[in-house]
N, C-alpha and C. Protein backbone atom coordinates (compact mmCIF):
# COMPACT_ATOMS: atom_id res chain seq x y z
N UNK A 1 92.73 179.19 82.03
CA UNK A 1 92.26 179.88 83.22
C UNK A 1 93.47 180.40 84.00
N UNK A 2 93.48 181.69 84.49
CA UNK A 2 94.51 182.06 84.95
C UNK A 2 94.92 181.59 86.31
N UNK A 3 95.94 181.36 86.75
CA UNK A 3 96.19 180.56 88.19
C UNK A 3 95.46 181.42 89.46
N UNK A 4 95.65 182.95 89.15
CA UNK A 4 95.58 183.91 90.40
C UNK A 4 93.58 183.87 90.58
N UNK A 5 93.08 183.65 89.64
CA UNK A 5 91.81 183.77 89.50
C UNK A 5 91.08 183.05 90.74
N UNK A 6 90.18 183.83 91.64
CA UNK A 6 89.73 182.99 92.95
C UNK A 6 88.29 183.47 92.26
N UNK A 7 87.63 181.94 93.16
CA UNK A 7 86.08 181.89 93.32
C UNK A 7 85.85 182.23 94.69
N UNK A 8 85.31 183.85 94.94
CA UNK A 8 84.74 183.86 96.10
C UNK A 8 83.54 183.53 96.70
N UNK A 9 82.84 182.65 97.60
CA UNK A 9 81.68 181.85 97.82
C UNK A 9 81.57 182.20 99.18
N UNK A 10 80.36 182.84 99.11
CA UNK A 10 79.35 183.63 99.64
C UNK A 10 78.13 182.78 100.12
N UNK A 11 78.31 182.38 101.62
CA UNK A 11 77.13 181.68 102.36
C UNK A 11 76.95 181.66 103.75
N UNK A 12 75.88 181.53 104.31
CA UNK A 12 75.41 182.12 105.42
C UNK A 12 75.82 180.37 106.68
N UNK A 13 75.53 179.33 105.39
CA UNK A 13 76.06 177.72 106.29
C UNK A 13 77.07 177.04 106.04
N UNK A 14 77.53 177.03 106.92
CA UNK A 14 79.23 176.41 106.73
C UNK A 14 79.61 175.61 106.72
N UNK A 15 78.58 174.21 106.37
CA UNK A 15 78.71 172.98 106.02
C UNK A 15 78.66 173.24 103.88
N UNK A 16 78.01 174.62 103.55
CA UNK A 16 77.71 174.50 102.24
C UNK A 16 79.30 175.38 102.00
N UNK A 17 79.55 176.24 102.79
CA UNK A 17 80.64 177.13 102.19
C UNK A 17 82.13 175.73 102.29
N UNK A 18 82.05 174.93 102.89
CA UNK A 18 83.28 173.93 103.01
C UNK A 18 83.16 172.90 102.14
N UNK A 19 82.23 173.13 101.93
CA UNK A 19 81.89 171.35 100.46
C UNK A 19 82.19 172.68 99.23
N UNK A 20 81.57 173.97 99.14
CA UNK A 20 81.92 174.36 97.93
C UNK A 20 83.17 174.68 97.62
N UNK A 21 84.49 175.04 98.80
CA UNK A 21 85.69 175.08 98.76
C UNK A 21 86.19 173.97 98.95
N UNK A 22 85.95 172.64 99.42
CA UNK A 22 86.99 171.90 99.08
C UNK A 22 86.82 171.37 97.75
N UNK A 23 85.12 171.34 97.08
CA UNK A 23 85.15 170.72 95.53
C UNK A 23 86.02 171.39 94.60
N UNK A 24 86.13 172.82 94.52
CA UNK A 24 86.89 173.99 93.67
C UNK A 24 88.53 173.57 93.77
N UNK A 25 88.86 173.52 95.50
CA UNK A 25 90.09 173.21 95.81
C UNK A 25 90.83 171.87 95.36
N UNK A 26 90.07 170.95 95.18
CA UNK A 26 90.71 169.82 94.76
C UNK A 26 89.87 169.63 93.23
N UNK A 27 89.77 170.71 92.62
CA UNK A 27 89.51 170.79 90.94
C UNK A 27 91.01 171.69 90.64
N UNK A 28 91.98 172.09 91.58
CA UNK A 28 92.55 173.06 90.74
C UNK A 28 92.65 174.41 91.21
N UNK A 29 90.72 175.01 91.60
CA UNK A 29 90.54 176.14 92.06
C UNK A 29 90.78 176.94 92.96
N UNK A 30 91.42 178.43 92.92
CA UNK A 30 91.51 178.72 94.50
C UNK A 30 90.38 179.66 94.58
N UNK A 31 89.98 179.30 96.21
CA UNK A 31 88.47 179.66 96.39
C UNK A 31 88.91 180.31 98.04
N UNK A 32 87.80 181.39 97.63
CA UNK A 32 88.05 182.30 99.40
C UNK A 32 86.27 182.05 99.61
N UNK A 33 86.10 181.80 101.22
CA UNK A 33 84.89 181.94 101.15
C UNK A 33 84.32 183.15 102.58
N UNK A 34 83.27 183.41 102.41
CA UNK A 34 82.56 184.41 103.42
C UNK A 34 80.85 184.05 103.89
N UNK A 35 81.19 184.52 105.01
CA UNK A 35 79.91 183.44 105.48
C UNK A 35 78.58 184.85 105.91
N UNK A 36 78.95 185.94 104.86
CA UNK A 36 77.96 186.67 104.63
C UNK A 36 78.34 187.59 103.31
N UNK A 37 77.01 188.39 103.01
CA UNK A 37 77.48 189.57 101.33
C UNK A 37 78.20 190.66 102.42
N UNK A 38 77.89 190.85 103.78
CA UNK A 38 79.05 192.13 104.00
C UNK A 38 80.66 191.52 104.36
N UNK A 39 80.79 190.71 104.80
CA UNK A 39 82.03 190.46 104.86
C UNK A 39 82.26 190.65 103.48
N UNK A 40 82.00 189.99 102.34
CA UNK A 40 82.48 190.16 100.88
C UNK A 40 82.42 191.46 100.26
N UNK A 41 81.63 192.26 100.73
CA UNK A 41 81.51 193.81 100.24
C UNK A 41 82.46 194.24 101.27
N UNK A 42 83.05 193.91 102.30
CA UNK A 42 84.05 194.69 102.83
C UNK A 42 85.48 194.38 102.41
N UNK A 43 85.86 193.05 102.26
CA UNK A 43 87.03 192.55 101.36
C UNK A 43 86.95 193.25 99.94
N UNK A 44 85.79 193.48 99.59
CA UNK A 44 85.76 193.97 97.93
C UNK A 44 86.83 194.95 97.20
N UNK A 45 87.16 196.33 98.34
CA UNK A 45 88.61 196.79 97.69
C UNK A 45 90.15 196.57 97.45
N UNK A 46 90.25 195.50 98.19
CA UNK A 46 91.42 194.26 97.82
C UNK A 46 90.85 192.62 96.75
N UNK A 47 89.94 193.18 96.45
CA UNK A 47 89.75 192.07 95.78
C UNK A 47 89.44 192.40 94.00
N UNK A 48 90.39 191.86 93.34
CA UNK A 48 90.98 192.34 91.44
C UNK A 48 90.53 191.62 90.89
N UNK A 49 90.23 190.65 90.99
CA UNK A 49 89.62 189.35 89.83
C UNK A 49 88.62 188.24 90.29
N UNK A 50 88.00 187.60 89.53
CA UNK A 50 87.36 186.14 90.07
C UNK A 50 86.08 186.52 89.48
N UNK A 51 85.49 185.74 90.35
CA UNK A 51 84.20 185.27 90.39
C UNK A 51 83.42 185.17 91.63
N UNK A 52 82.20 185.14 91.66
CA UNK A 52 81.28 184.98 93.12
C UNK A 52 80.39 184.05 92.92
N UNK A 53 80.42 183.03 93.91
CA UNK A 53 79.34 182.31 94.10
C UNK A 53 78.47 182.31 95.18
N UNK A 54 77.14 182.76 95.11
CA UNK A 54 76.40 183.36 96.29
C UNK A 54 75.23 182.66 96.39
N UNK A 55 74.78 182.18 97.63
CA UNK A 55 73.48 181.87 97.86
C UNK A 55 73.07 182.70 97.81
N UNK A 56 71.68 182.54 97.23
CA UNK A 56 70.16 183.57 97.05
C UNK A 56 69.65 184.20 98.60
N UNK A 57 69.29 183.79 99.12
CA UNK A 57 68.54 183.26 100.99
C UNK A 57 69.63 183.84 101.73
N UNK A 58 69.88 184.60 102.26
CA UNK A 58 70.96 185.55 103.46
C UNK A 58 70.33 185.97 104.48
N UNK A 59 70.48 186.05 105.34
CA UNK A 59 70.32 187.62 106.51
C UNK A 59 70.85 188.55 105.91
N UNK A 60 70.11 189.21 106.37
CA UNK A 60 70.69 190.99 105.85
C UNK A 60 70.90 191.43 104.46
N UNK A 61 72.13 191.36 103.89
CA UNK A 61 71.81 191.11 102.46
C UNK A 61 71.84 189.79 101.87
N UNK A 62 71.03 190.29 100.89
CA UNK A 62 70.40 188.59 100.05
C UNK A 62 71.55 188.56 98.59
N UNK A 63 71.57 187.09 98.19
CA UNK A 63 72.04 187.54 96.95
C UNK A 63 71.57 188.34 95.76
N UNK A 64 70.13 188.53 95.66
CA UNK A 64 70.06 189.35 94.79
C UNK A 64 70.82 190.71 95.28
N UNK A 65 70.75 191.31 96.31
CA UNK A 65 70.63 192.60 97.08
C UNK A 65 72.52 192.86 96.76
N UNK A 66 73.52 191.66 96.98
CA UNK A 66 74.20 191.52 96.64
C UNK A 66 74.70 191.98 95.31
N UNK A 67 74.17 191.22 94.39
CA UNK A 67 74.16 191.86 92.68
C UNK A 67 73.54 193.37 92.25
N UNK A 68 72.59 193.82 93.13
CA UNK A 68 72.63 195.70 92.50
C UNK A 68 73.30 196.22 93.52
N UNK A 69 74.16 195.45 94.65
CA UNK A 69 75.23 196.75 95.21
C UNK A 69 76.11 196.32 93.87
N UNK A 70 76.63 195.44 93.73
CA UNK A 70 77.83 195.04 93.06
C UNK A 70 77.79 195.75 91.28
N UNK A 71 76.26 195.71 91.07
CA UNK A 71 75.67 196.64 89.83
C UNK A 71 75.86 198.24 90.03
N UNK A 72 75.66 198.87 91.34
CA UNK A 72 75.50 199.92 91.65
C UNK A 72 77.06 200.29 91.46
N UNK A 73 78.05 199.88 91.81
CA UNK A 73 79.36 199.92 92.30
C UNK A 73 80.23 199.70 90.68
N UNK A 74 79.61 199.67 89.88
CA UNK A 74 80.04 199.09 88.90
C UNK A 74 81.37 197.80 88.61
N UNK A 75 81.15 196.66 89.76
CA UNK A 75 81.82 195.99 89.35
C UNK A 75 81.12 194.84 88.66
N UNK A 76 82.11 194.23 87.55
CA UNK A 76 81.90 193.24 86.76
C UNK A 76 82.26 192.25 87.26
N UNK A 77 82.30 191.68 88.11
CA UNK A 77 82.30 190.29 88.03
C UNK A 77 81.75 189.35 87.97
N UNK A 78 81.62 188.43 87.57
CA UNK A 78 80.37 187.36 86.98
C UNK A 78 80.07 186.85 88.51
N UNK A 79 78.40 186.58 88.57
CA UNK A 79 78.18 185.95 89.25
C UNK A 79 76.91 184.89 89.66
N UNK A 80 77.31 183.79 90.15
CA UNK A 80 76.87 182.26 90.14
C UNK A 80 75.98 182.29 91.55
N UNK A 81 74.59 182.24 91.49
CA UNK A 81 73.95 182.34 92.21
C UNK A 81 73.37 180.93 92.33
N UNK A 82 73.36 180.46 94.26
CA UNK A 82 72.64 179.04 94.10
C UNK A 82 71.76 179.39 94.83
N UNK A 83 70.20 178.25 94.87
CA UNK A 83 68.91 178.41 95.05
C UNK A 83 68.65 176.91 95.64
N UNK A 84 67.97 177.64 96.28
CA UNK A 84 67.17 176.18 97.25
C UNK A 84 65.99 175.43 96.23
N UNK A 85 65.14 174.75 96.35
CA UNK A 85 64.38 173.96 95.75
C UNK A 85 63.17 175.39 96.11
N UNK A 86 62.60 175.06 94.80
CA UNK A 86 61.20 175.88 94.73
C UNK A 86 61.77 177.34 94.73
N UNK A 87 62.99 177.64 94.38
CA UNK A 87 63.19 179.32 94.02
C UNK A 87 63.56 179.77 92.95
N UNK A 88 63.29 178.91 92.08
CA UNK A 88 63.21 179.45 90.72
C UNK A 88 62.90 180.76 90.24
N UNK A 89 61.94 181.28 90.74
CA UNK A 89 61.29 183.00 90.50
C UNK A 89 62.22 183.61 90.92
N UNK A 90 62.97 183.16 92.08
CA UNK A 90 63.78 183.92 93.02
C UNK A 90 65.16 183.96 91.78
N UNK A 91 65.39 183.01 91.19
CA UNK A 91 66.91 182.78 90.40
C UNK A 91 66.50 183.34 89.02
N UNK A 92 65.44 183.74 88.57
CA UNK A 92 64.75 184.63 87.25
C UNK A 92 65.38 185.96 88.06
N UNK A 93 64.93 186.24 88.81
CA UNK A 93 65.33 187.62 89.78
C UNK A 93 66.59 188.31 89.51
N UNK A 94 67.23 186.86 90.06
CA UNK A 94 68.46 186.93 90.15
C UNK A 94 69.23 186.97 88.63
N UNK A 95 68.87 186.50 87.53
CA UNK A 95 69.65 186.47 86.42
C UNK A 95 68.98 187.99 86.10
N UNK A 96 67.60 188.55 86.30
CA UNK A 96 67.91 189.61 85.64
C UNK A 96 68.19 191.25 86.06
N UNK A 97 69.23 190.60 87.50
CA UNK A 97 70.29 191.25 88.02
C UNK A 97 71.43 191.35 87.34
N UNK A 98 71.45 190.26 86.82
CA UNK A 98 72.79 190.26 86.84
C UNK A 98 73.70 188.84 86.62
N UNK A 99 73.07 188.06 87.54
CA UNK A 99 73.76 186.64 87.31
C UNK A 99 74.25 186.52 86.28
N UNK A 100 75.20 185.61 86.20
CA UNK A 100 75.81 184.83 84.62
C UNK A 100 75.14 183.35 84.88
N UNK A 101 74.37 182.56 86.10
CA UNK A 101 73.64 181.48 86.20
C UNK A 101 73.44 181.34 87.20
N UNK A 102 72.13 180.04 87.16
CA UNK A 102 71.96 180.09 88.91
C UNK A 102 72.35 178.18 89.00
N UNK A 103 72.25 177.91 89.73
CA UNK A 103 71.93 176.47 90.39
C UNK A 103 71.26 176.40 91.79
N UNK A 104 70.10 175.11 91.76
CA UNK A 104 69.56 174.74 92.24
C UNK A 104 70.18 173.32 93.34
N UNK A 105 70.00 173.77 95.10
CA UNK A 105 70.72 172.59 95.62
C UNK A 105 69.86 171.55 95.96
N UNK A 106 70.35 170.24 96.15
CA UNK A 106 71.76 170.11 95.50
C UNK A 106 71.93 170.27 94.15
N UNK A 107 73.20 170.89 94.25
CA UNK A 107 73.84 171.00 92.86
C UNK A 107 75.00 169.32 92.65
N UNK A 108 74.78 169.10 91.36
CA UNK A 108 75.57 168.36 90.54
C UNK A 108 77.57 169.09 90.46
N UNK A 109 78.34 168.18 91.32
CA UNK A 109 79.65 168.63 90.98
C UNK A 109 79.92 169.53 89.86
N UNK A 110 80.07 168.57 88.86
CA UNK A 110 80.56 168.61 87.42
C UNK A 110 79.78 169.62 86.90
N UNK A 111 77.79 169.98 87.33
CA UNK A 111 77.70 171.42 86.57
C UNK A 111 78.13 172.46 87.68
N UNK A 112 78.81 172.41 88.42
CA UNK A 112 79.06 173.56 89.23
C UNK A 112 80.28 173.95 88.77
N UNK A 113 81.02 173.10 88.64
CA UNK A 113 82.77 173.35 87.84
C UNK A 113 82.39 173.70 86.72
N UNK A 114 81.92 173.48 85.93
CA UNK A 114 81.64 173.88 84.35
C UNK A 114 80.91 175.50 84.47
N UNK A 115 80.21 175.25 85.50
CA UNK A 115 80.03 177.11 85.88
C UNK A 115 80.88 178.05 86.24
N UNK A 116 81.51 177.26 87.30
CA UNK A 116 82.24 178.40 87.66
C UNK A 116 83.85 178.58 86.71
N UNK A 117 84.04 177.39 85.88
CA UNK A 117 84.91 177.70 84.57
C UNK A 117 84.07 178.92 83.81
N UNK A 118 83.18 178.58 83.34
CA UNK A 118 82.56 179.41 82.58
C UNK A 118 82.42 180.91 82.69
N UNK A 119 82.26 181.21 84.21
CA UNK A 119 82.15 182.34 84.62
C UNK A 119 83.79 182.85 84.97
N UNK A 120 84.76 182.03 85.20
CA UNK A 120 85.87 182.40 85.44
C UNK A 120 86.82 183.20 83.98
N UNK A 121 86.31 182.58 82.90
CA UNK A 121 86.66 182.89 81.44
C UNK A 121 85.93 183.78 81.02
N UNK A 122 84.49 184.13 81.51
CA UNK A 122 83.83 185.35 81.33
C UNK A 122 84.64 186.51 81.92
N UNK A 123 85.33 186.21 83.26
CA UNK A 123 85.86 187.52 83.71
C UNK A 123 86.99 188.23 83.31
N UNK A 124 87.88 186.87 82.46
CA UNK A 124 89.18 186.66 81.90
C UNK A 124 88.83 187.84 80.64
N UNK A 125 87.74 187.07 79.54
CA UNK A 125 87.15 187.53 78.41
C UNK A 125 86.31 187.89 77.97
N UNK A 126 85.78 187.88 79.11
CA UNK A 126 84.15 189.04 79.28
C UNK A 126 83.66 188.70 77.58
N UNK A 127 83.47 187.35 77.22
CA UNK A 127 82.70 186.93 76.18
C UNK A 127 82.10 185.24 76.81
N UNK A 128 81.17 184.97 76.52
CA UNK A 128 80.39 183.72 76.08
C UNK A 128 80.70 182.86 75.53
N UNK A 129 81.02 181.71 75.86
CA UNK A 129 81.09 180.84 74.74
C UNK A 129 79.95 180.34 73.70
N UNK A 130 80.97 180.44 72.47
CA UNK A 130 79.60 180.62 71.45
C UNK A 130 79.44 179.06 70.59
N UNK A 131 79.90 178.76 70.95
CA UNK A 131 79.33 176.61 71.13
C UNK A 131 78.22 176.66 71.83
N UNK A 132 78.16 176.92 73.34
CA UNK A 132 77.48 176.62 74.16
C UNK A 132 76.16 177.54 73.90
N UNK A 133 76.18 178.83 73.41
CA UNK A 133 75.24 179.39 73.06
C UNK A 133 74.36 179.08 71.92
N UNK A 134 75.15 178.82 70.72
CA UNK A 134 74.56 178.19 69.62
C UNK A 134 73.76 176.86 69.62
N UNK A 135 74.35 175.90 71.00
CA UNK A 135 73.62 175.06 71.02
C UNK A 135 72.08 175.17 71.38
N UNK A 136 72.10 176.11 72.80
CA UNK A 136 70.85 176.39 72.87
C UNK A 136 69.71 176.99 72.13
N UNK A 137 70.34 177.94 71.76
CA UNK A 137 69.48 179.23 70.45
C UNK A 137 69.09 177.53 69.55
N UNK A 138 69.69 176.48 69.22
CA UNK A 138 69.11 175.66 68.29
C UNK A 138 68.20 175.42 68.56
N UNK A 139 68.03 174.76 70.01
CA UNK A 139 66.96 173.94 70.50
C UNK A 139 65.68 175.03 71.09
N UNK A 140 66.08 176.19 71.65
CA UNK A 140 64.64 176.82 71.71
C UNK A 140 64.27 177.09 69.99
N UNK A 141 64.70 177.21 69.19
CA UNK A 141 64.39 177.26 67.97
C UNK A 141 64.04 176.36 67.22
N UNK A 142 63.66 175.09 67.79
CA UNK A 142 63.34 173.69 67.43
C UNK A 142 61.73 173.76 68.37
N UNK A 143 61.30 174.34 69.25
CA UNK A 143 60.25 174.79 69.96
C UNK A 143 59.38 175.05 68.93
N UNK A 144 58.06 174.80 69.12
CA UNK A 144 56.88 174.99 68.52
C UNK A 144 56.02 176.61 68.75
N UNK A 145 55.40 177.09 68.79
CA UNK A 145 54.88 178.47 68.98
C UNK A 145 54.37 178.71 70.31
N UNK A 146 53.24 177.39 70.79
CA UNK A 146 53.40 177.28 71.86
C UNK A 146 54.01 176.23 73.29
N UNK A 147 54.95 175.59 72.78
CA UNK A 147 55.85 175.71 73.49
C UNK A 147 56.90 175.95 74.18
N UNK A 148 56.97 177.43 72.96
CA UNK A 148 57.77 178.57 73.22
C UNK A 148 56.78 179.53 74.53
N UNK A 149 55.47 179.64 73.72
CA UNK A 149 54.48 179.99 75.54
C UNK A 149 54.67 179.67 76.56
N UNK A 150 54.84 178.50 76.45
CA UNK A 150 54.56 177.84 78.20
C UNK A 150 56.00 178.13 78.55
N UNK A 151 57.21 177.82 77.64
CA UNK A 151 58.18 178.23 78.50
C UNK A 151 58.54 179.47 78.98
N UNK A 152 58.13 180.75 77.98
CA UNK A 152 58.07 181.93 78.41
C UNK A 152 57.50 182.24 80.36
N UNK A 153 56.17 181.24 80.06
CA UNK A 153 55.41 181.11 81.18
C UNK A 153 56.47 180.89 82.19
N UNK A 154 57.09 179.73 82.56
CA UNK A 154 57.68 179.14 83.19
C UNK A 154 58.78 179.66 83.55
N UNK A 155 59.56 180.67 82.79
CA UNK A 155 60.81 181.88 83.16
C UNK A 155 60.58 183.03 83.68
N UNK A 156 58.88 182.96 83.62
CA UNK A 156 58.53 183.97 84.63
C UNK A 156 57.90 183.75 85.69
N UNK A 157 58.23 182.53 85.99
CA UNK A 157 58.08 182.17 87.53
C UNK A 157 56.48 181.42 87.66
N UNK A 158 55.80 181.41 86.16
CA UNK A 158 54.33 180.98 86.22
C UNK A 158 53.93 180.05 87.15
N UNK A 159 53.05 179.41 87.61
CA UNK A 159 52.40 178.16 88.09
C UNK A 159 51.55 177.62 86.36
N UNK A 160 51.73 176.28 86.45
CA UNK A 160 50.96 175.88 85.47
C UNK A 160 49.57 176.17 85.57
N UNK A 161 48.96 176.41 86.12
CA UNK A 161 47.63 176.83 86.08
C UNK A 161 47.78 178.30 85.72
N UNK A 162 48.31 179.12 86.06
CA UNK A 162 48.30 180.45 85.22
C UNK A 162 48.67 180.55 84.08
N UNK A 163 49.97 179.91 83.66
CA UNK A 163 49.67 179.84 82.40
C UNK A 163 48.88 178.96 81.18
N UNK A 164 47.85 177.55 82.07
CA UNK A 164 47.22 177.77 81.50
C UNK A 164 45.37 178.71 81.10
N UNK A 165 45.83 179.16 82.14
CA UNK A 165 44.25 180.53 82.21
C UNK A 165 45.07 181.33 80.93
N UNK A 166 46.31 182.13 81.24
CA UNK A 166 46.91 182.54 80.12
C UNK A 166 46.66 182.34 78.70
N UNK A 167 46.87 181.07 78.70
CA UNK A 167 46.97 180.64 77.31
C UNK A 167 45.39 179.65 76.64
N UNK A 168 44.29 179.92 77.31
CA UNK A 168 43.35 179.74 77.62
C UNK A 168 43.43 178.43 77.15
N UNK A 169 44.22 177.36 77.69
CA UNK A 169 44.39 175.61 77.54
C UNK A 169 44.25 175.04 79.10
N UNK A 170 43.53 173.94 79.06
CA UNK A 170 44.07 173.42 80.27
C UNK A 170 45.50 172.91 80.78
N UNK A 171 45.35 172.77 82.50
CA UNK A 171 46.64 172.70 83.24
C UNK A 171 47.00 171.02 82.43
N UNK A 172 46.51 170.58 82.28
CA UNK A 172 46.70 169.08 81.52
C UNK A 172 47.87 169.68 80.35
N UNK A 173 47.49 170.15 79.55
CA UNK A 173 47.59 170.64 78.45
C UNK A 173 48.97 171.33 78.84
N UNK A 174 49.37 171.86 79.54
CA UNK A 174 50.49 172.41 79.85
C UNK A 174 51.50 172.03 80.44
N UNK A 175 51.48 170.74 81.19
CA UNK A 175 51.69 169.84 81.76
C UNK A 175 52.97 168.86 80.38
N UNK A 176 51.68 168.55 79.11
CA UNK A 176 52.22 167.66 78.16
C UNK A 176 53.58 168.65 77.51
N UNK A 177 53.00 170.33 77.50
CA UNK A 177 53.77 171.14 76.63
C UNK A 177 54.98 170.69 77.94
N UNK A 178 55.10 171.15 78.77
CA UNK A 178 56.15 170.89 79.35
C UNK A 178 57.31 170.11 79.33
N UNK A 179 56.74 168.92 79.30
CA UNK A 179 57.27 167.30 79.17
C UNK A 179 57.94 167.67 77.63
N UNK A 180 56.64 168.18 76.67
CA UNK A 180 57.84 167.98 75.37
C UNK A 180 58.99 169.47 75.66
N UNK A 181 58.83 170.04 76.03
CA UNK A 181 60.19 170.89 76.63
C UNK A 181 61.37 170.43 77.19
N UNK A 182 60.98 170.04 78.38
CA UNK A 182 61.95 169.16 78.86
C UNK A 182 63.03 168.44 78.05
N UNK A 183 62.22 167.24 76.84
CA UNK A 183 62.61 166.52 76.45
C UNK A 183 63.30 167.20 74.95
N UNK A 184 63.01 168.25 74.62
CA UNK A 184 63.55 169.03 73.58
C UNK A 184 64.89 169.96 74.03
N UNK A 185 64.53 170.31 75.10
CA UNK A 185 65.86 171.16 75.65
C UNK A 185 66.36 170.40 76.33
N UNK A 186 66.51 169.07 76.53
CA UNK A 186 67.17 168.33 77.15
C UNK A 186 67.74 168.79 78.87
N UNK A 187 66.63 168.86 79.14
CA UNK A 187 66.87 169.54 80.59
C UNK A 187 66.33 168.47 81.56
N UNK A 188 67.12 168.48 83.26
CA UNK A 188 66.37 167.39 83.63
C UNK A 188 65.75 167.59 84.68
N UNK A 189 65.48 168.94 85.01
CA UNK A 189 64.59 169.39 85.77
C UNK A 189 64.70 171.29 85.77
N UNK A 190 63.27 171.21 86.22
CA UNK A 190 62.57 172.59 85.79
C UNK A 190 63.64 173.68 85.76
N UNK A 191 64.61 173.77 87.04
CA UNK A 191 65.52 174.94 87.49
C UNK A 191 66.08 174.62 86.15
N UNK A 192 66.89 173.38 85.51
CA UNK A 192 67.95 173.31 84.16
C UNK A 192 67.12 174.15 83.16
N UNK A 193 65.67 173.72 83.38
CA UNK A 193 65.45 174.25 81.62
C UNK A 193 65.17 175.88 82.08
N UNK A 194 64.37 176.64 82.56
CA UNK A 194 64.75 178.17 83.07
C UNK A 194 66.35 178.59 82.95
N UNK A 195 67.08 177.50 83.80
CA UNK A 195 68.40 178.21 83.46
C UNK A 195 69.23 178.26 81.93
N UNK A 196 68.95 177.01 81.17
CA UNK A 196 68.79 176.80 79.98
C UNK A 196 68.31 178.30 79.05
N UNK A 197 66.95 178.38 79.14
CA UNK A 197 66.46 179.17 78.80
C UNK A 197 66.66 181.11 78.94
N UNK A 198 67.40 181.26 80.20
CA UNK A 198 67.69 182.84 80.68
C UNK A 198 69.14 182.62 80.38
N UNK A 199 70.13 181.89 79.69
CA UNK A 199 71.41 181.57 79.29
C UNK A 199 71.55 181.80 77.88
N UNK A 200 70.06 181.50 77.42
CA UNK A 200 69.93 181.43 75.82
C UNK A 200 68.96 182.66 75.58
N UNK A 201 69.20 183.79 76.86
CA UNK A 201 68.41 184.90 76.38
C UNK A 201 66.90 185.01 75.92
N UNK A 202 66.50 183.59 76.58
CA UNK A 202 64.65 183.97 76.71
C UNK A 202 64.11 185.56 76.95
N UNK A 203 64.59 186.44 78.25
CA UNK A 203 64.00 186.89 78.57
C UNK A 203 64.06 188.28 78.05
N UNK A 204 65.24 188.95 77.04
CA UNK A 204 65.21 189.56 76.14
C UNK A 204 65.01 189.55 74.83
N UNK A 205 65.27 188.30 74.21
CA UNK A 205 64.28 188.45 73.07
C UNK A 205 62.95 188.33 72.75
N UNK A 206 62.12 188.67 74.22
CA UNK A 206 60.53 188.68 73.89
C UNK A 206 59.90 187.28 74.30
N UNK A 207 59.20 187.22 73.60
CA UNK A 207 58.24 186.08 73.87
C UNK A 207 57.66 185.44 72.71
N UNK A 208 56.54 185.31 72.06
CA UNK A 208 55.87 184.76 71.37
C UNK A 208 56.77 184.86 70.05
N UNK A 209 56.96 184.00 69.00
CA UNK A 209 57.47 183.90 67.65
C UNK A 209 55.62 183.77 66.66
């Protein structure tokens, strides 16, 4: 990882923007933070490298709103979008903006560093790691036909009851598919396996096998 490489972190509360710079800062990382997307869109023409980590939830601009200026503008830089509890639809949104991942708070230290490594080597090498990809492509490929459904369901923001009207099974029934999801993608809650799943390119290669 290159030394000059900063994580810029993008948040509206400044109890979250100081826990996410001092965790980065005493990993190693140097981290600038902004306590909105226009301060960061106004720094943006002095700013050459990194990464962004942005809450979803803003005044004014949101993080998605964030990712198609930053789309519009054509810059590449990877970016790490976090989500409150119950915004999952909102972080589907957001990955298919653009994100390179989301997290759900609280976030886990150790997967937040492993993200924002991840995304920091994306910007370095604008490639994927293909360990980490292969692992997943295994395990949705270890998925059954329909429990490849329900998760489809579930990356698109479903309620279990729609998908099971969808899939004309009961919410019971979707419930169990779930659980064996979970326990197949080794995920340990709903936001992991969606993010799991829009990492391992659920939402472009279709749906049903």
């Amino acid at each position: 990882m290159p030394t000059e490489a900063i994580v810029h972190v993008i948040d509206d509360d400044e109890a979250v923007r100081q826990s996410v710079e001092f965790l980065l800062r005493t990993s190693g990382i140097t981290a600038k933070t902004y306590d909105s997307a226009a301060a960061f869109l106004a720094a943006l023409p002095k700013i050459d490298s990194g990464c962004v980590i942005t809450d979803v939830r803003m005044p004014e601009i949101s993080g998605i709103d964030l990712l198609r200026r930053l789309g519009e503008q054509q810059i590449n830089m990877p970016v790490i979008v976090i989500t409150g509890h119950g915004d999952v639809p909102l972080a589907v949104e957001a990955m298919k903006a653009g994100a390179v991942d989301f997290l759900e708070k609280p976030f886990d230290d150790e997967l937040l560093l492993r993200s924002v490594r991840f995304a920091l080597s994306r910007a370095q090498e604008n490639a994927e790691p293909e360990s980490e990809r292969a692992e997943l492509d295994a395990r949705i490929a270890a998925l059954t036909n329909r429990e490849r459904d329900v998760l489809d369901g579930l990356v698109a923001g479903k309620p279990n009851k729609i998908i099971a009207f969808d899939l004309a099974i009961s919410p019971r029934t979707v419930e169990i598919y779930r659980a064996n999801l979970m326990t197949k993608m080794q995920a340990a809650s709903l936001s992991e396996l969606v993010r799991m799943a829009l990492l391992a390119g659920v939402m472009k290669s279709g749906t049903n096998k």
